[in-house]
C-alpha atoms as a PDB file:
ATOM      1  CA  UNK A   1     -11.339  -7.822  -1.714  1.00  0.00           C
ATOM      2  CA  UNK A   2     -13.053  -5.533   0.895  1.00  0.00           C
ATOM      3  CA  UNK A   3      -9.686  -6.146   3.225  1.00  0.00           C
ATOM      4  CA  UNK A   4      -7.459  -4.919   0.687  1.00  0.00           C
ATOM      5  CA  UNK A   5      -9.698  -1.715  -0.234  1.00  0.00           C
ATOM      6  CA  UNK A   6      -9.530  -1.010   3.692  1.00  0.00           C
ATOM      7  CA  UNK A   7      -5.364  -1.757   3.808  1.00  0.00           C
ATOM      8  CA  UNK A   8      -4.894   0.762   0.860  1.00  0.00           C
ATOM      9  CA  UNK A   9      -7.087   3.638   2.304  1.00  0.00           C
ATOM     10  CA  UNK A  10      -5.786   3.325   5.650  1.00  0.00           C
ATOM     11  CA  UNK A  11      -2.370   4.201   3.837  1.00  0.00           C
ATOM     12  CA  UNK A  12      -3.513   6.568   1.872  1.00  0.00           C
ATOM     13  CA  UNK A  13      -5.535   7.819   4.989  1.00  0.00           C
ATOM     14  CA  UNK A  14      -2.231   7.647   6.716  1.00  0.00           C
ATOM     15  CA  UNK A  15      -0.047   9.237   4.294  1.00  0.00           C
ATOM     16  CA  UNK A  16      -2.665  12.014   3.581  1.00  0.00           C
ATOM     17  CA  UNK A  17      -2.800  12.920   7.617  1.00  0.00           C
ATOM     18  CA  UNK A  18       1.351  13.208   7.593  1.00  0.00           C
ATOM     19  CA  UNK A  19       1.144  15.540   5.129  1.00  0.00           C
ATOM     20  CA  UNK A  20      -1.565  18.034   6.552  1.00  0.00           C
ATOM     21  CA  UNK A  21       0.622  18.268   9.647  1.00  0.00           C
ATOM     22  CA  UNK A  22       4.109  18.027   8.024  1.00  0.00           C
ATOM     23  CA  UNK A  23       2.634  21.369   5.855  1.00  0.00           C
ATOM     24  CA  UNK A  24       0.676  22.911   8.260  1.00  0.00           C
ATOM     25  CA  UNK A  25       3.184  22.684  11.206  1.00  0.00           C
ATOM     26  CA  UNK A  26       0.599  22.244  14.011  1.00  0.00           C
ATOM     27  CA  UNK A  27       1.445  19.053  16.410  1.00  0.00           C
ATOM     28  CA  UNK A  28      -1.532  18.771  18.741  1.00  0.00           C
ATOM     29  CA  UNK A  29      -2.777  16.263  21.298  1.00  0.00           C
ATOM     30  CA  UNK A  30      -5.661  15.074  18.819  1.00  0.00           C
ATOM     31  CA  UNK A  31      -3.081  14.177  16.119  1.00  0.00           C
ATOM     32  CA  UNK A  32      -1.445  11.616  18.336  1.00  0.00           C
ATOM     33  CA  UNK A  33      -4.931  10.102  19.381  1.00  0.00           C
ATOM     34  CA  UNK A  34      -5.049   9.918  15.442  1.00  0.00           C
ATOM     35  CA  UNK A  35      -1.918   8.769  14.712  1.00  0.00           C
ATOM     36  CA  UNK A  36      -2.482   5.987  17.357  1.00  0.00           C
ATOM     37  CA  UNK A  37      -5.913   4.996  16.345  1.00  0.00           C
ATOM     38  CA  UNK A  38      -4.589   4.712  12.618  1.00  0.00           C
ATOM     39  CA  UNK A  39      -1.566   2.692  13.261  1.00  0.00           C
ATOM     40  CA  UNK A  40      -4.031   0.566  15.417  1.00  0.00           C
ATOM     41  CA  UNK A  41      -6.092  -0.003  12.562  1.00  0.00           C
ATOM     42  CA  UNK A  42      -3.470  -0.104   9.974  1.00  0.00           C
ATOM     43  CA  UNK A  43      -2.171  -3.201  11.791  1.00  0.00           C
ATOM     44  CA  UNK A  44      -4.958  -4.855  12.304  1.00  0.00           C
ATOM     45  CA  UNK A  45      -6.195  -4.299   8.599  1.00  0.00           C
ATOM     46  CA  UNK A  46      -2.835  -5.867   7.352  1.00  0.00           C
ATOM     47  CA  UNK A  47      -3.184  -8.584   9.989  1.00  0.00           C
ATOM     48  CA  UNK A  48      -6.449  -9.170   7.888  1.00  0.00           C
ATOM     49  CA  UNK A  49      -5.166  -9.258   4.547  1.00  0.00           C
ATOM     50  CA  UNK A  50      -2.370 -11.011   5.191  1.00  0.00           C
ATOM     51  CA  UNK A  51      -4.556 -14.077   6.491  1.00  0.00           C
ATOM     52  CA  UNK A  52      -6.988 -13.144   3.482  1.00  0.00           C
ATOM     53  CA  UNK A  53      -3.837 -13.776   0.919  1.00  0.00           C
ATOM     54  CA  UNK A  54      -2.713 -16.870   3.141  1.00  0.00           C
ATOM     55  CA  UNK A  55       0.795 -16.302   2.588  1.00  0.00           C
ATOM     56  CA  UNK A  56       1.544 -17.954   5.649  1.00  0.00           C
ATOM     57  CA  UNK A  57       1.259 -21.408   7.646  1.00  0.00           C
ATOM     58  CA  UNK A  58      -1.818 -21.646   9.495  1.00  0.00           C
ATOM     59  CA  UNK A  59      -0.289 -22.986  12.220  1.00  0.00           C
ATOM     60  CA  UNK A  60       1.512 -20.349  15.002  1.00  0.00           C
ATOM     61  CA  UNK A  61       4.023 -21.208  17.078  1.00  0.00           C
ATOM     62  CA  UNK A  62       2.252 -21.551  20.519  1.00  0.00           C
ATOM     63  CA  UNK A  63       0.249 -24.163  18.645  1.00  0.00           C
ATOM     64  CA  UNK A  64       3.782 -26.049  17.164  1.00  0.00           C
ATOM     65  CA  UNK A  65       5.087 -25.527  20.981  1.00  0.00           C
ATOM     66  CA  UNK A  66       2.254 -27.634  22.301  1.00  0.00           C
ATOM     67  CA  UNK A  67       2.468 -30.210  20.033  1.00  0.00           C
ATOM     68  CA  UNK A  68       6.330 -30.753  20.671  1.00  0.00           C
ATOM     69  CA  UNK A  69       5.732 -30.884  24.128  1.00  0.00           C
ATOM     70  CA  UNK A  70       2.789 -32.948  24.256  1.00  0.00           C
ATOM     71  CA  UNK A  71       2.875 -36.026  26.769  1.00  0.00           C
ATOM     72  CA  UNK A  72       0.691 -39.139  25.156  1.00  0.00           C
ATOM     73  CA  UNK A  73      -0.124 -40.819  28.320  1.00  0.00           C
END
């Protein structure tokens, strides 16, 4: 529950920053440092919630590539 709280301010966060600079005009050095460090977070909060909703296998594909090419000896 905390994940998704975090996912939807960091968009709301997100969208809120846009708009300050879209009305305001002003396109500094510290708005990219924010714009970075928000998409950073953003990405790894939805990397959170997505494994929090488990719509997906567990299983990645470096793990299915090792088992495929596993040698039983």
């Amino acid at each position: 529950m905390f994940l998704i709280f975090m996912f939807i301010f960091f968009i709301s966060a997100f969208l809120l920053l846009m708009y300050g600079v879209i009305k305001s005009r002003k396109v500094t050095v510290p708005f990219f440092l924010l714009l970075f460090l928000g998409t950073y977070c953003f990405f790894n909060v939805a990397k959170d919630v997505l494994d929090e909703l488990d719509l997906g296998s567990k299983t990645s594909f470096n793990q299915l590539d090792d088992d495929i090419f596993e040698i039983d000896d």
